[in-house]
C-alpha atoms as a PDB file:
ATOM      1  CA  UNK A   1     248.769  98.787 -20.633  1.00  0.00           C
ATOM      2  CA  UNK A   2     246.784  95.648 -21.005  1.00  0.00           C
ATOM      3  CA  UNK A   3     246.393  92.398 -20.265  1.00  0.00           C
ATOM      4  CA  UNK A   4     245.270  89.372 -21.997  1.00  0.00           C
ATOM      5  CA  UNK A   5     243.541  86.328 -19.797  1.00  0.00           C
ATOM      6  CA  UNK A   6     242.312  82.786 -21.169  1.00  0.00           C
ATOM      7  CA  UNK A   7     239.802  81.854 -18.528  1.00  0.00           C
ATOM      8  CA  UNK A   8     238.709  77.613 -19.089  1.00  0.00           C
ATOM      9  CA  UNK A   9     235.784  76.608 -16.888  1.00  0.00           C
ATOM     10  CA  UNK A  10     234.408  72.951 -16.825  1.00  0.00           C
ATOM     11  CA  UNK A  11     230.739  73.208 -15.127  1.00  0.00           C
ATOM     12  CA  UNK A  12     227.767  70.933 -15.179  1.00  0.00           C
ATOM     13  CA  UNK A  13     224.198  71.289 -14.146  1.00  0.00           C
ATOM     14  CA  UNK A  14     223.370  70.459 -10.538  1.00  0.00           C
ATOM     15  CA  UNK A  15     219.914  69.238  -9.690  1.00  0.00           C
ATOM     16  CA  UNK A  16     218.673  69.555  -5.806  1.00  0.00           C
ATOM     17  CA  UNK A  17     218.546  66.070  -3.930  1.00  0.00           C
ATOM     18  CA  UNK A  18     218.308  65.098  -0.473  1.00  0.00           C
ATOM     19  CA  UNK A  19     219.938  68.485   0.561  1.00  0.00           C
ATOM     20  CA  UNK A  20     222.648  68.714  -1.986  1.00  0.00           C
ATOM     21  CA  UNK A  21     223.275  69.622  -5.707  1.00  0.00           C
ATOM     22  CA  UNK A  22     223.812  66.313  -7.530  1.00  0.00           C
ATOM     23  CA  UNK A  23     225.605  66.392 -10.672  1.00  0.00           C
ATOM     24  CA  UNK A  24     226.521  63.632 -13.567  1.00  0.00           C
ATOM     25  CA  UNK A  25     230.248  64.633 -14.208  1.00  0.00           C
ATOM     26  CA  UNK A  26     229.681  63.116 -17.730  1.00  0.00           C
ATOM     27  CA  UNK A  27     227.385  65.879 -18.253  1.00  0.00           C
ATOM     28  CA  UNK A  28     230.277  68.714 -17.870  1.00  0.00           C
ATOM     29  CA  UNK A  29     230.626  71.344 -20.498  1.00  0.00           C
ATOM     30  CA  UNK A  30     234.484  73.314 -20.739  1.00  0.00           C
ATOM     31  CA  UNK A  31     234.212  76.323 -22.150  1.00  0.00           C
ATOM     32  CA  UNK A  32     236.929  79.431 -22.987  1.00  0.00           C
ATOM     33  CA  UNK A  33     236.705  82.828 -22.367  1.00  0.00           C
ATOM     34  CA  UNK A  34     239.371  85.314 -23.916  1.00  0.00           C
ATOM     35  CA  UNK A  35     239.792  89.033 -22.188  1.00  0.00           C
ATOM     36  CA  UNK A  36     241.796  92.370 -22.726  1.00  0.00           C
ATOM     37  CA  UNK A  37     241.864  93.511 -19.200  1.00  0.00           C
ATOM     38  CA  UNK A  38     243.077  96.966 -17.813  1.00  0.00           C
ATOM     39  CA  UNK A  39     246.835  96.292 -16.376  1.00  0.00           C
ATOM     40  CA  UNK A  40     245.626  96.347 -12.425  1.00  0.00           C
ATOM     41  CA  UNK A  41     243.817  93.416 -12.655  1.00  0.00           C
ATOM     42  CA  UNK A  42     246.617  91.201 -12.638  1.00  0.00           C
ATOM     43  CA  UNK A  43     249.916  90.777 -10.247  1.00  0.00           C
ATOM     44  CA  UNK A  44     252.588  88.701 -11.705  1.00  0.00           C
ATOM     45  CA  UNK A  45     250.709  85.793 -13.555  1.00  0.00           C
ATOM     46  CA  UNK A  46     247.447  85.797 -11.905  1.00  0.00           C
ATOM     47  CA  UNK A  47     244.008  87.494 -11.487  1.00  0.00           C
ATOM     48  CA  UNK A  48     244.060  90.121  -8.335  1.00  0.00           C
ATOM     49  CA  UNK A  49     242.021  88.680  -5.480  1.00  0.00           C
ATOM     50  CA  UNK A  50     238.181  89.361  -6.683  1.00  0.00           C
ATOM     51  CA  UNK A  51     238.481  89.790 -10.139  1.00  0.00           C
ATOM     52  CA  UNK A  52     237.835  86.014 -10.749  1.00  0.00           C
ATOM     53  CA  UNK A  53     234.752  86.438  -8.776  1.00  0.00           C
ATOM     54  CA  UNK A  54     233.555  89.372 -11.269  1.00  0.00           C
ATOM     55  CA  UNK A  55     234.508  87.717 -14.138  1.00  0.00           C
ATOM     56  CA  UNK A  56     232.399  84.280 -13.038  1.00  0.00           C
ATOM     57  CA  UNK A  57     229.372  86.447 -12.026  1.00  0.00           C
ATOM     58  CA  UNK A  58     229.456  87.978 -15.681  1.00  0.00           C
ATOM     59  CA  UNK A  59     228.941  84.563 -16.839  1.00  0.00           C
ATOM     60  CA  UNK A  60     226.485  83.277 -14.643  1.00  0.00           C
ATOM     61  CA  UNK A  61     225.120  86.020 -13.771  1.00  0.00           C
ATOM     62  CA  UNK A  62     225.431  87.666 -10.055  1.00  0.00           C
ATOM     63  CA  UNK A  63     223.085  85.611  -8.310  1.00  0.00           C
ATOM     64  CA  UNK A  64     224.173  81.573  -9.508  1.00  0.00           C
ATOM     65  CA  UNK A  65     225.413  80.653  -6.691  1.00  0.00           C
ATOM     66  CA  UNK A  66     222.210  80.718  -4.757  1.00  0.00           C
ATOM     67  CA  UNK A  67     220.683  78.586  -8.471  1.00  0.00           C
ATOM     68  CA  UNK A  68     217.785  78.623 -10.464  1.00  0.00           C
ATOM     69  CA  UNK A  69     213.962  78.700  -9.341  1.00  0.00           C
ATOM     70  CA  UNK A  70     213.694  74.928 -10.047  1.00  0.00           C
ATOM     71  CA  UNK A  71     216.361  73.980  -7.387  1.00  0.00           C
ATOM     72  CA  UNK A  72     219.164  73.930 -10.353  1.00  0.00           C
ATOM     73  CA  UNK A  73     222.948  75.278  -9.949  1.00  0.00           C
ATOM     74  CA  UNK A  74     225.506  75.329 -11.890  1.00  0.00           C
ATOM     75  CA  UNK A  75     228.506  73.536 -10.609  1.00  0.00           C
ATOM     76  CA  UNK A  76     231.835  74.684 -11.547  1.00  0.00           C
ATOM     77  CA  UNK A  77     234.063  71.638 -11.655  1.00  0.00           C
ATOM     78  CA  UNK A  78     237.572  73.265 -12.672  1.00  0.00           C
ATOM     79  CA  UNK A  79     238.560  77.103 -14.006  1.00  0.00           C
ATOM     80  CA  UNK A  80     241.824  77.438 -15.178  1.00  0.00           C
ATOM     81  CA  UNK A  81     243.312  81.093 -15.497  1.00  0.00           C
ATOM     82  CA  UNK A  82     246.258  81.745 -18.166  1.00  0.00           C
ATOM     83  CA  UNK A  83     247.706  85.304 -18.324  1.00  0.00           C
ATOM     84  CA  UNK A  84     249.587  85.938 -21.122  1.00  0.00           C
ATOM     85  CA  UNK A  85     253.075  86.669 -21.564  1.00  0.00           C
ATOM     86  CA  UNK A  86     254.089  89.436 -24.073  1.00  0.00           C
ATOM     87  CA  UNK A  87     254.998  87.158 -26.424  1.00  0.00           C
ATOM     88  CA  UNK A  88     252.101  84.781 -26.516  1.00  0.00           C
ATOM     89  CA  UNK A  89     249.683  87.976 -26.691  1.00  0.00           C
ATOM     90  CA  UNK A  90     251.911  89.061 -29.937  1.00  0.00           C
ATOM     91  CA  UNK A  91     250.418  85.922 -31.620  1.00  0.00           C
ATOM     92  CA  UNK A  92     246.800  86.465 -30.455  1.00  0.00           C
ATOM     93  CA  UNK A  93     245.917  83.161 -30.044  1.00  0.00           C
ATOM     94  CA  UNK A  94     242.335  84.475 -29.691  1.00  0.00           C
ATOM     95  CA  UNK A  95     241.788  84.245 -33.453  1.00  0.00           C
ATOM     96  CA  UNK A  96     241.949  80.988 -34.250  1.00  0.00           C
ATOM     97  CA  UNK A  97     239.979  80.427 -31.031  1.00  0.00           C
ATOM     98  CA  UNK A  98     235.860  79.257 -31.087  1.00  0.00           C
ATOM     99  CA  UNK A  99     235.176  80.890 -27.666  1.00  0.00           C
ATOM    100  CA  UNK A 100     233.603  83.910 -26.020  1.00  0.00           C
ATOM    101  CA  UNK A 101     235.695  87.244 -26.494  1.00  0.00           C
ATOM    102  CA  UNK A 102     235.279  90.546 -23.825  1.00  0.00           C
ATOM    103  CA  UNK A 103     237.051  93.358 -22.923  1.00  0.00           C
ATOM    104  CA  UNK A 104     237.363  95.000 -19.552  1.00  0.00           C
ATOM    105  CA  UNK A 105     237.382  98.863 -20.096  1.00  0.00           C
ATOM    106  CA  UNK A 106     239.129 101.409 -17.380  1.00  0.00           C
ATOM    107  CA  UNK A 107     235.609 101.920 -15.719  1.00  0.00           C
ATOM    108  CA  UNK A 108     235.629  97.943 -15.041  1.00  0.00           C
ATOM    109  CA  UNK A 109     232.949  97.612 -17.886  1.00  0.00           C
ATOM    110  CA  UNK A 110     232.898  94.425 -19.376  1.00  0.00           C
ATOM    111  CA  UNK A 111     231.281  94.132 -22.813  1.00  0.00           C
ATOM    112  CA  UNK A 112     231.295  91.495 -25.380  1.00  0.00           C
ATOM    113  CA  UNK A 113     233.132  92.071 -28.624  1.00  0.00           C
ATOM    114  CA  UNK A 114     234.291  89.874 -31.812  1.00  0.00           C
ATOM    115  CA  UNK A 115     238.036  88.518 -31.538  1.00  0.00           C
ATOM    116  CA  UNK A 116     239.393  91.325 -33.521  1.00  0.00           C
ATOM    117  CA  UNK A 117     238.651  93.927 -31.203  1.00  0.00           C
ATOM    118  CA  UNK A 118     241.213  91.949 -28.385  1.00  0.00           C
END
């Protein structure tokens, strides 16, 4: 059994200052990210504890939170998580969708794949 996830996150680019990451929130990018996901990584309506974690370090890559060689981060502002009811999979929304597309195999895999393939 699968799931289907629509993961939103709104980052921006932090620049080291005085001790801190400083970021222009009019700089912040939202972006989607769709997911078939093996059934045990979600209880009720939400990602199991960790699995947000995994997916976010698949985006930016394991080691963003300690930030670039230049001093840079990113900065995640917001992340909104949507599982999918039965029904609102049956429409695969994903289609009509300009956003990234993955799929979680049973080995906890991810891999990239074209909207179809969901």
């Amino acid at each position: 059994m699968y799931e289907y996830l629509r993961l939103t996150i709104t980052d921006t680019l932090g620049v080291w200052i005085d001790g801190n990451h400083a970021v222009n929130p009019l700089a912040k990018v939202t972006r989607t990210f769709w997911y078939r996901l093996p059934g045990d990584w979600v209880s009720g309506d939400a990602l199991v504890a960790g699995r947000l974690d995994r997916l976010v370090d698949a985006i930016y890559g394991q080691d963003w939170r300690e930030g670039n060689p230049d001093g840079s981060r990113y900065v995640i502002l917001g992340i909104q998580e949507k599982v999918l009811s039965d029904h609102e999979a049956d429409g695969k929304p994903w289609l009509s969708d300009r956003a990234a597309f993955y799929v979680v195999d049973a080995g906890d895999t991810l891999r990239e794949v074209i909207p179809a393939e969901l």
